[in-house]
Structures are given as C-alpha cells and as structure tokens.
N, C-alpha and C. Protein backbone atom coordinates (compact mmCIF):
# COMPACT_ATOMS: atom_id res chain seq x y z
N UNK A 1 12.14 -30.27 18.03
CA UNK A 1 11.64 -28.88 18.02
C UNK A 1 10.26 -28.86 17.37
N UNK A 2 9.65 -28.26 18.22
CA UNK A 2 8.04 -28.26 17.56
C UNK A 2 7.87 -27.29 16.26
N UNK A 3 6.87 -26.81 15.65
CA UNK A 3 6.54 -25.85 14.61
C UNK A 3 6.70 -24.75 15.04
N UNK A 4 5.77 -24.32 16.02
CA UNK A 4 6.31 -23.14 16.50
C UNK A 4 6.96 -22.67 17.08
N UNK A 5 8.27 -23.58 17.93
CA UNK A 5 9.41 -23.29 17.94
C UNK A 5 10.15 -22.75 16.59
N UNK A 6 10.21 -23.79 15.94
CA UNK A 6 10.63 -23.26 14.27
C UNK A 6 10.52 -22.01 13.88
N UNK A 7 9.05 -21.47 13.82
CA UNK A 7 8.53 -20.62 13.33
C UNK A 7 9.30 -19.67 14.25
N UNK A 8 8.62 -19.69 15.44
CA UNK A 8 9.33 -18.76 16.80
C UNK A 8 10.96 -18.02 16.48
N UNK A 9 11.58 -18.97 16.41
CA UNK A 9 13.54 -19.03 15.37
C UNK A 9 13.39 -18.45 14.17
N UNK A 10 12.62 -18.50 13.23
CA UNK A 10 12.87 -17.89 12.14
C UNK A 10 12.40 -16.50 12.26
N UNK A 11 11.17 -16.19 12.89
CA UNK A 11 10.49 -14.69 13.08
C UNK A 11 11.71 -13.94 13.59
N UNK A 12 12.77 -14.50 14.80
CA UNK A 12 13.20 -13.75 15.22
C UNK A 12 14.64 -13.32 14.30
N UNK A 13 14.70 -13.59 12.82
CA UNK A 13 15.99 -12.96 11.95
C UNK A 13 15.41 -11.60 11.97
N UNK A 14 16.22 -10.56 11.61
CA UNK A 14 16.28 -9.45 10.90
C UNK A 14 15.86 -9.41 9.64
N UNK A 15 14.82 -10.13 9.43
CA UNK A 15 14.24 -9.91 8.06
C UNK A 15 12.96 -10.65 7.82
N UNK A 16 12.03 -10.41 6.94
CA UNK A 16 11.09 -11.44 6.67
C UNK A 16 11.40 -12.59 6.89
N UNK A 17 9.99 -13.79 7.32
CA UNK A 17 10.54 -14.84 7.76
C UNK A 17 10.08 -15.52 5.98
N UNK A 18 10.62 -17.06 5.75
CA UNK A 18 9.80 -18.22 4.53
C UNK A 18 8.63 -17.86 4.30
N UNK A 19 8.04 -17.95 3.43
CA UNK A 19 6.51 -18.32 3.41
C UNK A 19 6.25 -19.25 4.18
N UNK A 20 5.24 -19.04 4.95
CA UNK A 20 4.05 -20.39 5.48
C UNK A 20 4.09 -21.53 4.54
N UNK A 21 4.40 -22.51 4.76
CA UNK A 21 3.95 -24.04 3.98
C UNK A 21 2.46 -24.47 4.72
N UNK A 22 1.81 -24.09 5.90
CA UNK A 22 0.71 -24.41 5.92
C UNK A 22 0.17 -23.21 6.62
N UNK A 23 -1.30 -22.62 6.37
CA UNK A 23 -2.04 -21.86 7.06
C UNK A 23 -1.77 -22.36 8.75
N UNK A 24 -1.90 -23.16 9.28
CA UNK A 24 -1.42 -23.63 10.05
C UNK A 24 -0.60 -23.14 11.34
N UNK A 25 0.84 -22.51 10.71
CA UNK A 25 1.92 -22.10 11.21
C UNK A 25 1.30 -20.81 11.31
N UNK A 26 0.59 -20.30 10.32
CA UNK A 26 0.47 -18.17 10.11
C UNK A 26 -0.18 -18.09 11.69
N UNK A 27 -1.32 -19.19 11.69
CA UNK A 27 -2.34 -18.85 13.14
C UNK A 27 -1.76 -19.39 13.91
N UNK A 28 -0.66 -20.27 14.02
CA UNK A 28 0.05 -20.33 15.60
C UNK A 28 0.76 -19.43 16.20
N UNK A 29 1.28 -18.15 14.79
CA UNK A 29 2.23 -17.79 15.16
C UNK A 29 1.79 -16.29 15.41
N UNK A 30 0.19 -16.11 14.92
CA UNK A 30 -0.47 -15.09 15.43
C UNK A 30 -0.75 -15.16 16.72
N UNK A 31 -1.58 -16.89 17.08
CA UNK A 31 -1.61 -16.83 18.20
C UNK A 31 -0.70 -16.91 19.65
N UNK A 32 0.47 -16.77 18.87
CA UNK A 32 1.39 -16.57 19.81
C UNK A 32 2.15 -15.25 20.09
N UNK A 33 1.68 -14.43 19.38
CA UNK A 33 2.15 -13.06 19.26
C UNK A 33 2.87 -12.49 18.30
N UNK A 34 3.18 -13.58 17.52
CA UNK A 34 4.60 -13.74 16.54
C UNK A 34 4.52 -13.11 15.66
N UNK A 35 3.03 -13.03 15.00
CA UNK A 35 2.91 -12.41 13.78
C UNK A 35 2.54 -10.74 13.69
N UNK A 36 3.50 -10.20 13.13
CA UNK A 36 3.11 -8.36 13.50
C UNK A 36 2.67 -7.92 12.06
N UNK A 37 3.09 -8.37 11.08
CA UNK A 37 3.06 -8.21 9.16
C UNK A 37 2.11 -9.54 8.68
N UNK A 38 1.12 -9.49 8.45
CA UNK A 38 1.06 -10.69 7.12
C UNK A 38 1.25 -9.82 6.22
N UNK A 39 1.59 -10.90 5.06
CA UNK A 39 1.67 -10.30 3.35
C UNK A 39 0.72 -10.89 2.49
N UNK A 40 0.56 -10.75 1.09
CA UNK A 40 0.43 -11.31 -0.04
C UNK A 40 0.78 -10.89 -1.38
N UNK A 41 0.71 -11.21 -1.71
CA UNK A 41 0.68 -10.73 -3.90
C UNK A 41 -0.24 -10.71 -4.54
N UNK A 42 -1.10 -9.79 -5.25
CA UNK A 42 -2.26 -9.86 -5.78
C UNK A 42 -1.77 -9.11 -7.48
N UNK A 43 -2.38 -10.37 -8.10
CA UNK A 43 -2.03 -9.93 -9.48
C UNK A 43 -3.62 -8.66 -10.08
N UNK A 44 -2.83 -7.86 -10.77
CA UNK A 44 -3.85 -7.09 -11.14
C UNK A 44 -3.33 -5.89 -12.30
N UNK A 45 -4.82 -5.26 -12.91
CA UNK A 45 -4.16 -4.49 -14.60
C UNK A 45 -2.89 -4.23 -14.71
N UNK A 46 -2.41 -3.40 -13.41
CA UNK A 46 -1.23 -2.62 -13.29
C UNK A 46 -0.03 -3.24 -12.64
N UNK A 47 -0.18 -4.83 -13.24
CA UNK A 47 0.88 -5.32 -12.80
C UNK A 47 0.82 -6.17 -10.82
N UNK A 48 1.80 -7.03 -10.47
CA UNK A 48 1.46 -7.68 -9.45
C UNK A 48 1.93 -6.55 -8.24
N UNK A 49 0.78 -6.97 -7.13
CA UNK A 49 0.95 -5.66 -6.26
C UNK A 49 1.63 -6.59 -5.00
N UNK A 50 2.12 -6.06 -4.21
CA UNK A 50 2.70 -6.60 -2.69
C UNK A 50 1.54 -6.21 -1.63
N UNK A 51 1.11 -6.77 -0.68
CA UNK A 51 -0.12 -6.18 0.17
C UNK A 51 0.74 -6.54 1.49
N UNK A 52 0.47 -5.71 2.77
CA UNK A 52 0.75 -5.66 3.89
C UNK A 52 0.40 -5.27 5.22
N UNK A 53 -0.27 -5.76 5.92
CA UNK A 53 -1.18 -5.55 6.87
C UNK A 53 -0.82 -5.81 8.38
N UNK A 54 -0.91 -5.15 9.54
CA UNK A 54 -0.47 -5.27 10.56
C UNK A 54 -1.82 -5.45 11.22
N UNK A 55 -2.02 -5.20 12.64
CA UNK A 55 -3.24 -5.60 13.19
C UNK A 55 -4.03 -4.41 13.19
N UNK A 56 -3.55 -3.34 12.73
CA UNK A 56 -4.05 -1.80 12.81
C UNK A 56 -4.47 -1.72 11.46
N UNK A 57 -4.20 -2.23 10.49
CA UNK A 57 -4.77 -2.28 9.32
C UNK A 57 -3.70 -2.34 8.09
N UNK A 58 -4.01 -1.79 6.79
CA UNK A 58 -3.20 -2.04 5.74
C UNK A 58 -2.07 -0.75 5.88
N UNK A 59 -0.89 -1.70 5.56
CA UNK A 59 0.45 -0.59 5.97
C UNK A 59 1.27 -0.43 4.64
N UNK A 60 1.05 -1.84 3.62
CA UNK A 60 1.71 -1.22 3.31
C UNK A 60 1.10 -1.69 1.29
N UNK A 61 1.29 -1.01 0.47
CA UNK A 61 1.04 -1.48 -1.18
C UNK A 61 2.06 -1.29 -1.56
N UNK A 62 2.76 -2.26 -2.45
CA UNK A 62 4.32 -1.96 -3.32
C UNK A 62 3.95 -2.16 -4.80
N UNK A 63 4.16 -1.82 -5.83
CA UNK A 63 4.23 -2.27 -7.35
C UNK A 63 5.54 -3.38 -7.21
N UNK A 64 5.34 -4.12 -7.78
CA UNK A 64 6.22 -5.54 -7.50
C UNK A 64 7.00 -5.56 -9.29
N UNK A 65 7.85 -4.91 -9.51
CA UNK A 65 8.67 -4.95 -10.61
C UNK A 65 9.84 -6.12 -10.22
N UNK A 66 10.43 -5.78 -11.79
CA UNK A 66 11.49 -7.35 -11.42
C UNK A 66 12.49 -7.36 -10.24
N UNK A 67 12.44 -8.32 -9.33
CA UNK A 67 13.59 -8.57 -8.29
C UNK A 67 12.94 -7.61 -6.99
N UNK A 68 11.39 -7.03 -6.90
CA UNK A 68 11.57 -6.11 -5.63
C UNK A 68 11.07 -6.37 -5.19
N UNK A 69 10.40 -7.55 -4.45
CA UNK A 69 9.53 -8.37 -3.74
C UNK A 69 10.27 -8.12 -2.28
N UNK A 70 11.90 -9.03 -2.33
CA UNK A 70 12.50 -9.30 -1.27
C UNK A 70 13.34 -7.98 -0.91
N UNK A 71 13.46 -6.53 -1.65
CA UNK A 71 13.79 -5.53 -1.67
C UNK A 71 12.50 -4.90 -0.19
N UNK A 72 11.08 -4.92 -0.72
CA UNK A 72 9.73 -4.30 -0.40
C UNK A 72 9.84 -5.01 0.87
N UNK A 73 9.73 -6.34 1.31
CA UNK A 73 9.64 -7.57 2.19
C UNK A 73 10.92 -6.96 3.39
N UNK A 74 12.32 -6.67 2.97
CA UNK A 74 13.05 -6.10 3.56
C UNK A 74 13.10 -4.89 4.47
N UNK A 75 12.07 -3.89 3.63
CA UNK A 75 12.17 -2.60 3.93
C UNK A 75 10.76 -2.56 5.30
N UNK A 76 9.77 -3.15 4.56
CA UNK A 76 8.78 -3.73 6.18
C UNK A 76 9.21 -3.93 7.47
N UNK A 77 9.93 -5.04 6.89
CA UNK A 77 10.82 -5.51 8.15
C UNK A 77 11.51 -4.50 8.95
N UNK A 78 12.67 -3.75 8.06
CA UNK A 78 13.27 -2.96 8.99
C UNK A 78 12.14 -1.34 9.66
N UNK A 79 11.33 -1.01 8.99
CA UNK A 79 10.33 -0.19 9.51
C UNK A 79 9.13 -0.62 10.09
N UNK A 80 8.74 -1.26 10.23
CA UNK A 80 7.80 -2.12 10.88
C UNK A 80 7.78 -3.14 12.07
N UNK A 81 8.12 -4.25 11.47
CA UNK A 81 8.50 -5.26 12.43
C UNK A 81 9.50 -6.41 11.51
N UNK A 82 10.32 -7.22 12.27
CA UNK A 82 11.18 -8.45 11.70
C UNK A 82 9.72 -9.48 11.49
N UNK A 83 8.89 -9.35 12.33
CA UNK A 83 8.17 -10.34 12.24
C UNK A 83 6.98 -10.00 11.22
N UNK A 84 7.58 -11.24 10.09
CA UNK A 84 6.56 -10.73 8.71
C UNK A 84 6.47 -12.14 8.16
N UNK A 85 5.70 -12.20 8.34
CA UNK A 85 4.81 -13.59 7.48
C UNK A 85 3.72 -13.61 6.21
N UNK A 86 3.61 -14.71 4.87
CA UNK A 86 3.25 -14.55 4.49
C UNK A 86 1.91 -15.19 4.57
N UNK A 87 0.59 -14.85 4.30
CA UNK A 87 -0.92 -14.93 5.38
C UNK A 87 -1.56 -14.44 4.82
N UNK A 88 -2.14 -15.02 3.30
CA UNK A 88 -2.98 -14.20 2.23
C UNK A 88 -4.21 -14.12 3.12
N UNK A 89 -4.52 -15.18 3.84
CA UNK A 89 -6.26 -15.12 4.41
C UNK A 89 -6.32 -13.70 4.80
N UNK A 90 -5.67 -13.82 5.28
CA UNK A 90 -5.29 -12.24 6.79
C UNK A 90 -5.80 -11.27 5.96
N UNK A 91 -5.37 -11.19 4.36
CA UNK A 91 -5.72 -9.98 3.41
C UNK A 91 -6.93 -10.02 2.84
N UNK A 92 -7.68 -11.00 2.59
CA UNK A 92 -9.04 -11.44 1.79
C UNK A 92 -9.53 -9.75 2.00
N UNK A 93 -9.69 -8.78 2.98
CA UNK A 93 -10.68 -7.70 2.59
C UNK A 93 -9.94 -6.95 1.57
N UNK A 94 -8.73 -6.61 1.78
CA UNK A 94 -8.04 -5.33 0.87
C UNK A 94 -7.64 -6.51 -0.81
N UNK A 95 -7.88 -7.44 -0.93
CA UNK A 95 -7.65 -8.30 -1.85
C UNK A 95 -9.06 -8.33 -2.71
N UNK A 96 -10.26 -8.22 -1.70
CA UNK A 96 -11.22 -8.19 -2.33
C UNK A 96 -11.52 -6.68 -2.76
N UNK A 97 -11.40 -6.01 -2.05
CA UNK A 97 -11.77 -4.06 -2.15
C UNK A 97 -10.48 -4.03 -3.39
N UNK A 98 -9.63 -4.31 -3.80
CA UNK A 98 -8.98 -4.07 -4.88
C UNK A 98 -9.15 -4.57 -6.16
N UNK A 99 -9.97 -5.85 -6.32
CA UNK A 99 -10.26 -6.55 -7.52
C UNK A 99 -11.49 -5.63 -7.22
N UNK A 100 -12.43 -5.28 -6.61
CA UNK A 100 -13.61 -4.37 -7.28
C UNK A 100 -13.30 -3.68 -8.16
N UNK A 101 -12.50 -2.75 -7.19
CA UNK A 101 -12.08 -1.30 -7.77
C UNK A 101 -11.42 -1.51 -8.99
N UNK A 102 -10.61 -2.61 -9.22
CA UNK A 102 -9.90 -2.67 -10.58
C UNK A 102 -11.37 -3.52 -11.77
N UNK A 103 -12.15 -3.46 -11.17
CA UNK A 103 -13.12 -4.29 -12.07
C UNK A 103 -14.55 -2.57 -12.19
N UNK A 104 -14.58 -1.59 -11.61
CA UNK A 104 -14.93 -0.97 -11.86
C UNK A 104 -16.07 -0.93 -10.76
N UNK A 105 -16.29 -1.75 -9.79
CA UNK A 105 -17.64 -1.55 -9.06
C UNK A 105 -17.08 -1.31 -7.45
N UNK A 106 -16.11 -0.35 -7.70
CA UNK A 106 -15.80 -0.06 -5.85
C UNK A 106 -15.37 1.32 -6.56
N UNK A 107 -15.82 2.55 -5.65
CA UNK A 107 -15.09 3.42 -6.09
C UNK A 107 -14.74 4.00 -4.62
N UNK A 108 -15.05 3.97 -3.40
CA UNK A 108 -14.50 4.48 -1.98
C UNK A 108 -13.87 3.14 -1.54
N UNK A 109 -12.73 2.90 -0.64
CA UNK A 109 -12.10 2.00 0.10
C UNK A 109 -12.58 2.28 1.15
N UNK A 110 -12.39 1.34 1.92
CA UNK A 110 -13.16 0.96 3.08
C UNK A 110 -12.27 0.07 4.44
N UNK A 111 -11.47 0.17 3.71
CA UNK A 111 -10.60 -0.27 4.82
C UNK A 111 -9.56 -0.01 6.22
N UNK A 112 -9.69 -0.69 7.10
CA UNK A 112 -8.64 0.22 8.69
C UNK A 112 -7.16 -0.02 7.64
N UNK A 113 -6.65 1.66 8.37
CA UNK A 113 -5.35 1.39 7.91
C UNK A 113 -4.46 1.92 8.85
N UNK A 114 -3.31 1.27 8.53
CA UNK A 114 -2.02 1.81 9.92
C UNK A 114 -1.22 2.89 8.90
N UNK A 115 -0.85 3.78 9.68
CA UNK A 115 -0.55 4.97 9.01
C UNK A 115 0.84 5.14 9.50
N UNK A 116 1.41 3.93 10.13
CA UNK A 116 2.35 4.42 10.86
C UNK A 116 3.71 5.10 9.58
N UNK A 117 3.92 4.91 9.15
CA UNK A 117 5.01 4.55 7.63
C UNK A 117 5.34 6.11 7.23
N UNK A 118 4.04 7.19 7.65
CA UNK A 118 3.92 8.78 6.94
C UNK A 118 3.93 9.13 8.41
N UNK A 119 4.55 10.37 7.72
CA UNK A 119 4.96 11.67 8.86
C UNK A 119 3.68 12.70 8.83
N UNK A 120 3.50 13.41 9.71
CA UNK A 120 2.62 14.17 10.35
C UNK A 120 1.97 14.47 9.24
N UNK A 121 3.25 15.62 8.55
CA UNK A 121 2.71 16.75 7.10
C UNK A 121 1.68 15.44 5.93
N UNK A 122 3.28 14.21 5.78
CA UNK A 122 2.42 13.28 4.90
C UNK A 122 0.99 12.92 4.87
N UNK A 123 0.73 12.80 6.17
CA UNK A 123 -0.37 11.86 6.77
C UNK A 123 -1.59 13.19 6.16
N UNK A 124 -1.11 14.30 6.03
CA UNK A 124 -2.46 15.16 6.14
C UNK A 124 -2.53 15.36 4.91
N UNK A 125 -1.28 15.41 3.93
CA UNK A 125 -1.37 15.36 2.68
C UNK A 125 -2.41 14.28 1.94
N UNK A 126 -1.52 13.09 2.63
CA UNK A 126 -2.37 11.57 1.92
C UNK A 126 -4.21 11.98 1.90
N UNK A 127 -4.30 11.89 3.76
CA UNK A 127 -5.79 12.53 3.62
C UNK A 127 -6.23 13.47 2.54
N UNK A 128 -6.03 14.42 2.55
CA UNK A 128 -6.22 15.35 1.66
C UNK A 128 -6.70 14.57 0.22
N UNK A 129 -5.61 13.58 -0.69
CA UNK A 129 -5.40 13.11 -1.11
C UNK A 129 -6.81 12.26 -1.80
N UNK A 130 -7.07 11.32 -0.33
CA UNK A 130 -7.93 10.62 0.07
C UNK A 130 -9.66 10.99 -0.61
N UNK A 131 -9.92 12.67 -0.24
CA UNK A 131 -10.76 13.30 -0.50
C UNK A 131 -11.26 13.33 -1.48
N UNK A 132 -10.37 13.46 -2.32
CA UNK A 132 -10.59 13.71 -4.20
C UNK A 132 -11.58 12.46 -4.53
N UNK A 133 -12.63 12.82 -5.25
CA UNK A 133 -13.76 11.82 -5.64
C UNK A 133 -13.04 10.80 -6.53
N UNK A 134 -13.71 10.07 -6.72
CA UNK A 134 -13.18 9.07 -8.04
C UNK A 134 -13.51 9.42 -9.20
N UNK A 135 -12.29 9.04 -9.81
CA UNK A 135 -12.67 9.87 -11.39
C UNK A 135 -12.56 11.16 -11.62
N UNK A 136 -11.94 12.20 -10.52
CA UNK A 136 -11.50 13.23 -10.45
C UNK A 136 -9.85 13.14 -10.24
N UNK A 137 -9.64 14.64 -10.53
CA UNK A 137 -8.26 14.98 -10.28
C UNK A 137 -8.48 16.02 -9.68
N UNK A 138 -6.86 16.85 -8.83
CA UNK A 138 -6.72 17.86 -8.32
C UNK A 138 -5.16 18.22 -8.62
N UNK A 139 -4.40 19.00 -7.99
CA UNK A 139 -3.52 19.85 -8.32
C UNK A 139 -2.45 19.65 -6.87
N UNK A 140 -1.18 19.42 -7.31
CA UNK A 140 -0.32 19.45 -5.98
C UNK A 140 -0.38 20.58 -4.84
N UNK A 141 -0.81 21.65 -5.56
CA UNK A 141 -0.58 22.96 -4.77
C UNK A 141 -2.49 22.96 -3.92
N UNK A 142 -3.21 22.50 -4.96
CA UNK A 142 -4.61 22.53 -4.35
C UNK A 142 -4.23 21.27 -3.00
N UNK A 143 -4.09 19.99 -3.30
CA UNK A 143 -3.71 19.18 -2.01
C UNK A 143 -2.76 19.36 -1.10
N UNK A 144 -1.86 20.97 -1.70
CA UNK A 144 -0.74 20.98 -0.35
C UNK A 144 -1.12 21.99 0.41
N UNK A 145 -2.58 22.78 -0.13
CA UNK A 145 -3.59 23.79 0.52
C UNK A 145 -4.35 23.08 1.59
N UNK A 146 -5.41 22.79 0.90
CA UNK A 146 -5.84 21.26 1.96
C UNK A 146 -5.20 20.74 3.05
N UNK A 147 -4.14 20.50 3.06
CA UNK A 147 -2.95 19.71 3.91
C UNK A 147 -2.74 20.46 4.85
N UNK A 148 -3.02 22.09 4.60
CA UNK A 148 -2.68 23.05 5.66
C UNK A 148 -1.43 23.96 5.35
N UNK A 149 -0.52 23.77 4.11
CA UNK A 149 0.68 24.53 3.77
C UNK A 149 0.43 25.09 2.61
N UNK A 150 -0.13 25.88 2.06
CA UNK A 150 -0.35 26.67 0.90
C UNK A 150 0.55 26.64 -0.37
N UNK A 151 1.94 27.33 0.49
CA UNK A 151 2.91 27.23 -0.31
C UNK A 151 4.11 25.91 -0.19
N UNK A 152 3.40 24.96 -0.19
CA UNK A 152 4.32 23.89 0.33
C UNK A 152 3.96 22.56 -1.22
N UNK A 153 4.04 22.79 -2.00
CA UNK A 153 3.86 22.25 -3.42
C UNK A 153 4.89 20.95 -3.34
N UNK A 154 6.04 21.65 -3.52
CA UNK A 154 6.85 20.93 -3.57
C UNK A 154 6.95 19.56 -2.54
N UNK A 155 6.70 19.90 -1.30
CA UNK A 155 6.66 19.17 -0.06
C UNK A 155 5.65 18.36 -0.13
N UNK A 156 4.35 18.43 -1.00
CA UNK A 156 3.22 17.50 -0.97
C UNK A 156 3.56 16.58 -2.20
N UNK A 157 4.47 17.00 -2.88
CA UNK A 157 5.00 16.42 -4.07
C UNK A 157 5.45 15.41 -3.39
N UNK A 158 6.45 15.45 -2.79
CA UNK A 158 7.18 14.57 -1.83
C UNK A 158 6.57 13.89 -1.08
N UNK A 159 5.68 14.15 -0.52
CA UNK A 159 4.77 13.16 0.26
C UNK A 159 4.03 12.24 -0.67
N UNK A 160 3.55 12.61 -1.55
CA UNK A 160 2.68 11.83 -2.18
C UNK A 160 4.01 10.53 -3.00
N UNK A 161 4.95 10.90 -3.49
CA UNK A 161 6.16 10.22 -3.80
C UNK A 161 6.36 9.19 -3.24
N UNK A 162 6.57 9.39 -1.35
CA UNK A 162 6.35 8.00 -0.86
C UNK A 162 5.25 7.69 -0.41
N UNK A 163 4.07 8.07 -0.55
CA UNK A 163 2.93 7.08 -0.26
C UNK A 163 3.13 5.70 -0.17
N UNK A 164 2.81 5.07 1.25
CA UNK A 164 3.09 3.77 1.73
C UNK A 164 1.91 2.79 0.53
N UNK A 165 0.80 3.56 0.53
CA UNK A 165 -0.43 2.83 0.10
C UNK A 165 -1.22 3.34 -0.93
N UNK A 166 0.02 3.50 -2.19
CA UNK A 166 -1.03 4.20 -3.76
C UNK A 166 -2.07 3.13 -4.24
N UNK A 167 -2.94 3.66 -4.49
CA UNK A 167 -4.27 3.22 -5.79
C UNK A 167 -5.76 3.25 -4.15
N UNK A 168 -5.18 3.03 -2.70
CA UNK A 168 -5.88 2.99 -1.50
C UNK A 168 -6.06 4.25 -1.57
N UNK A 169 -4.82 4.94 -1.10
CA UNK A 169 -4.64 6.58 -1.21
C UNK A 169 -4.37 6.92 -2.46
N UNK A 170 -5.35 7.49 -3.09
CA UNK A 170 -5.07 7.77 -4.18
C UNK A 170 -4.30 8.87 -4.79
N UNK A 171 -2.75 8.32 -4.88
CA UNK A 171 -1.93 9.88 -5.18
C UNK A 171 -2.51 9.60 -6.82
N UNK A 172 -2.34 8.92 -7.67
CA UNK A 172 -2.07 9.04 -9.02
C UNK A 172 -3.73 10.04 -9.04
N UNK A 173 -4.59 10.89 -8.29
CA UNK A 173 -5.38 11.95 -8.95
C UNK A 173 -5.27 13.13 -8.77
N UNK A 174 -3.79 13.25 -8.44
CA UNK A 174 -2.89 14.30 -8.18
C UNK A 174 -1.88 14.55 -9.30
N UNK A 175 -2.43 15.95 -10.19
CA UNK A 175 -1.53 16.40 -11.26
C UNK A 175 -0.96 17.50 -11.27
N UNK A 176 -0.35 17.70 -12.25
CA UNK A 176 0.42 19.28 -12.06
C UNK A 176 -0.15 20.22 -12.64
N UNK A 177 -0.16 21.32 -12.43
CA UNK A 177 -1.16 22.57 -12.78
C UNK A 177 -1.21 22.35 -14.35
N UNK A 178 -1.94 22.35 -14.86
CA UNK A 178 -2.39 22.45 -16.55
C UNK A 178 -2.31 21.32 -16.88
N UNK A 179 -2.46 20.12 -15.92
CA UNK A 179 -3.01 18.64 -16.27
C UNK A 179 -1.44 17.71 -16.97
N UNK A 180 -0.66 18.11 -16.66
CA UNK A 180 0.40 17.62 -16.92
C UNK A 180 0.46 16.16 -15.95
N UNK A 181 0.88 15.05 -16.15
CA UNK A 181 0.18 13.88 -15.12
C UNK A 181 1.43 14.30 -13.73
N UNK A 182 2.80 14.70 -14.04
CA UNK A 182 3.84 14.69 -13.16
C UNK A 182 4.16 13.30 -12.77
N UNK A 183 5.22 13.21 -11.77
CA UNK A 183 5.29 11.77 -11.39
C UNK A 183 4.35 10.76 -10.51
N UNK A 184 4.92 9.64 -10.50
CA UNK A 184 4.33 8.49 -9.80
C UNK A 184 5.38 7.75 -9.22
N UNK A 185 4.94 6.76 -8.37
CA UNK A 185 5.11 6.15 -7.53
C UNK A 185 5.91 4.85 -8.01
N UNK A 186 4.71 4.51 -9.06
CA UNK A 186 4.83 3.35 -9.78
C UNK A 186 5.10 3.68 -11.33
N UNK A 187 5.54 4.76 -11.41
CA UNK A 187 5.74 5.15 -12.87
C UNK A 187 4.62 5.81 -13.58
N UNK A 188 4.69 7.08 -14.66
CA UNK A 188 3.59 7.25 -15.22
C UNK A 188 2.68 6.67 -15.70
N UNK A 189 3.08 5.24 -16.61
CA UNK A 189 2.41 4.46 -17.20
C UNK A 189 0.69 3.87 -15.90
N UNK A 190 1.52 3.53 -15.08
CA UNK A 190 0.57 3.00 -14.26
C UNK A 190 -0.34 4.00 -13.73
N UNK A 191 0.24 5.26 -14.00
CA UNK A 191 -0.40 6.44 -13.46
C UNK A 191 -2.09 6.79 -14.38
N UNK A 192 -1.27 6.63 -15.73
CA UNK A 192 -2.31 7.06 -16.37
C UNK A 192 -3.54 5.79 -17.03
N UNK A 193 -2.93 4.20 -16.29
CA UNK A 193 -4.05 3.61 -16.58
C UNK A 193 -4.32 3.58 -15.48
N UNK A 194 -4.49 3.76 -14.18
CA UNK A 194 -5.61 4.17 -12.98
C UNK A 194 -6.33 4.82 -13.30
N UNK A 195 -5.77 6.06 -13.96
CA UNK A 195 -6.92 7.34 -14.27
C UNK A 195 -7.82 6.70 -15.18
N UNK A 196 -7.13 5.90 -16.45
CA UNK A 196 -8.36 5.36 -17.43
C UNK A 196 -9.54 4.57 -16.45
N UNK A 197 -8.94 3.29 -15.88
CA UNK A 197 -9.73 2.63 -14.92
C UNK A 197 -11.33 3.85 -14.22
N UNK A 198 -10.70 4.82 -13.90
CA UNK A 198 -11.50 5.71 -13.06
C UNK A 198 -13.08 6.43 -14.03
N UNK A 199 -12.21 6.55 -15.40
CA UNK A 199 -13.02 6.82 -16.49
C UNK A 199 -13.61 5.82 -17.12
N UNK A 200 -13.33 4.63 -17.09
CA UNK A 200 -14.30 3.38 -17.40
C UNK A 200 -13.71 3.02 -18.34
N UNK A 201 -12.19 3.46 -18.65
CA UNK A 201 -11.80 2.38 -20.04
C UNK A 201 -11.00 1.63 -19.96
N UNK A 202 -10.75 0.52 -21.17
CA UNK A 202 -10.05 -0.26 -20.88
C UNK A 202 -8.91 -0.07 -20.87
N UNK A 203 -8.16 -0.85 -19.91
CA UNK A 203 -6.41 -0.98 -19.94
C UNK A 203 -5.45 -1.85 -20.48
C-alpha cells in the first residue's frame, strides 16, 4: 500500500486523521483532494491556541485548555469535514498575523475567512463585531443594533459566545453596559488580557 493510499484510509474515519509524519503526505493528500481542514497549535500570551483553515480561509480558533485539543479536532470534523490534517505550513499567514498582533504591531487582520460555522444573525453580529477599532470597546446591545436587531441583546450575547474565531473576530471588545467585561469564550481572564494587549500592557 502506497502513502497515499494510507493516508487516503485514514482521511476516510469519522474523525481527524494522525498528524502528518512528513510534510510530504499533507501535499499529496491536498493534491489529491483529501485535504478539506489543515490544523496547527500556536503557543501564545493567552495560552496555546488550535488554528483551522479550509481552502476558503480560517474556520476555525479554539483556546486549547487541558484535554481539548482532540475534543476541538472532533467537533471540526463532525461540522466541517472528516478530512482534517495536521499542515502548520498551510497556516504560516494566520500564525504570522497572530504573533504580530500578540506582539503589538498588527492591529487589523487580514485574513480570507470561511464563515461557514455562524448562522445568518451570527455572521452579522461577528461583523459588526469585527468593526470595533482596536483598543476600543462597545456594548452588546450597541453590536446587536449594528447587527440589525435592536432589541436582540441577549441573542448577540449568544452569538458572540460561540464565535468560531475569537481574538480574529474580536468578541472580547464587547462589554456589558457600564463596562462590566460579561462573559467570554475563553474565560474572563483571557478576556481581560486581550483588552490589556490592545492598551499596550503587559500580560
């Protein structure tokens, strides 16, 4: 059995396939159609992140706490595609646009992204979202205005909750009326050292 037979057999489980043992396998198995997900792991202030990219662009950011790698890796799979490989090259732009930004000299992203993951309302929320300058904040009810639902607070709450792609889309500059931080994604903590990051201090 050749490699990409191999490879070919493993893509097709119901779940993420091994890591790649050689760059090698990632581009045979792109060039064979095989590959619909690369991944990677990028360590950074707020802890190690999960990255995920389809050919439409970045789909997906996870906070990588203990044991949720193959939890995050799982959940791709079943919303996305089975076929998920791991293919840091594939990520070098959103790997690089994120060590800026966490180093202080990127403040807009710049990257194609697949949006498939958010629902209509989400998608206009996130945008919305998106808008807010760096180093600013706004208000759930101001981004669920924006979004097009006035009185829909609660519902942009929720959208921003599952954001496929926090610190890209920036929910954590979304607070609750009288600056209260409200929740996160990845927990307050991480919430409120993005915001420091945004203000120039250290974390």
């Amino acid at each position: 059995m050749t490699e990409l037979e191999s490879l070919r057999l493993a893509l097709r489980h119901q779940g993420p396939a091994p890591e790649a043992s050689v760059p090698e396998l990632t581009e045979a198995a792109a060039a064979a159609g095989l590959l619909d997900v690369a991944y990677c792991k990028l360590d950074s202030p707020v802890g190690p992140l999960l990255l995920a990219a389809t050919p439409a662009g970045l789909v997906r950011i996870a906070y990588l706490d203990d044991g949720q790698e193959d939890a995050v890796l799982q959940d791709v799979a079943a919303r996305v595609s089975p076929r998920v490989l791991s293919a840091p090259r594939r990520l070098d732009r959103p790997r690089r646009e994120l060590d800026e930004y966490f180093g202080g000299r990127r403040h807009t992203f710049e990257l194609p992204l697949d949006w498939q993951l958010m629902s209509n309302f989400g998608r206009r929320v996130l945008e919305a979202t998106a808008a807010i300058p760096y180093g600013s904040v706004s208000t759930y009810s101001e981004v669920a205005t924006v979004a097009g639902s006035p009185r829909g607070s609660r519902a942009a709450g929720n959208a921003l909750g599952a954001n496929p792609l926090p610190i890209v889309l920036p929910c954590h500059r979304v607070l609750r009326a009288g600056g209260n931080l409200g929740g996160y994604t990845g927990g307050v903590d991480r919430k409120r050292a993005l915001l420091a990051i945004e203000r120039g201090q250290a974390v």
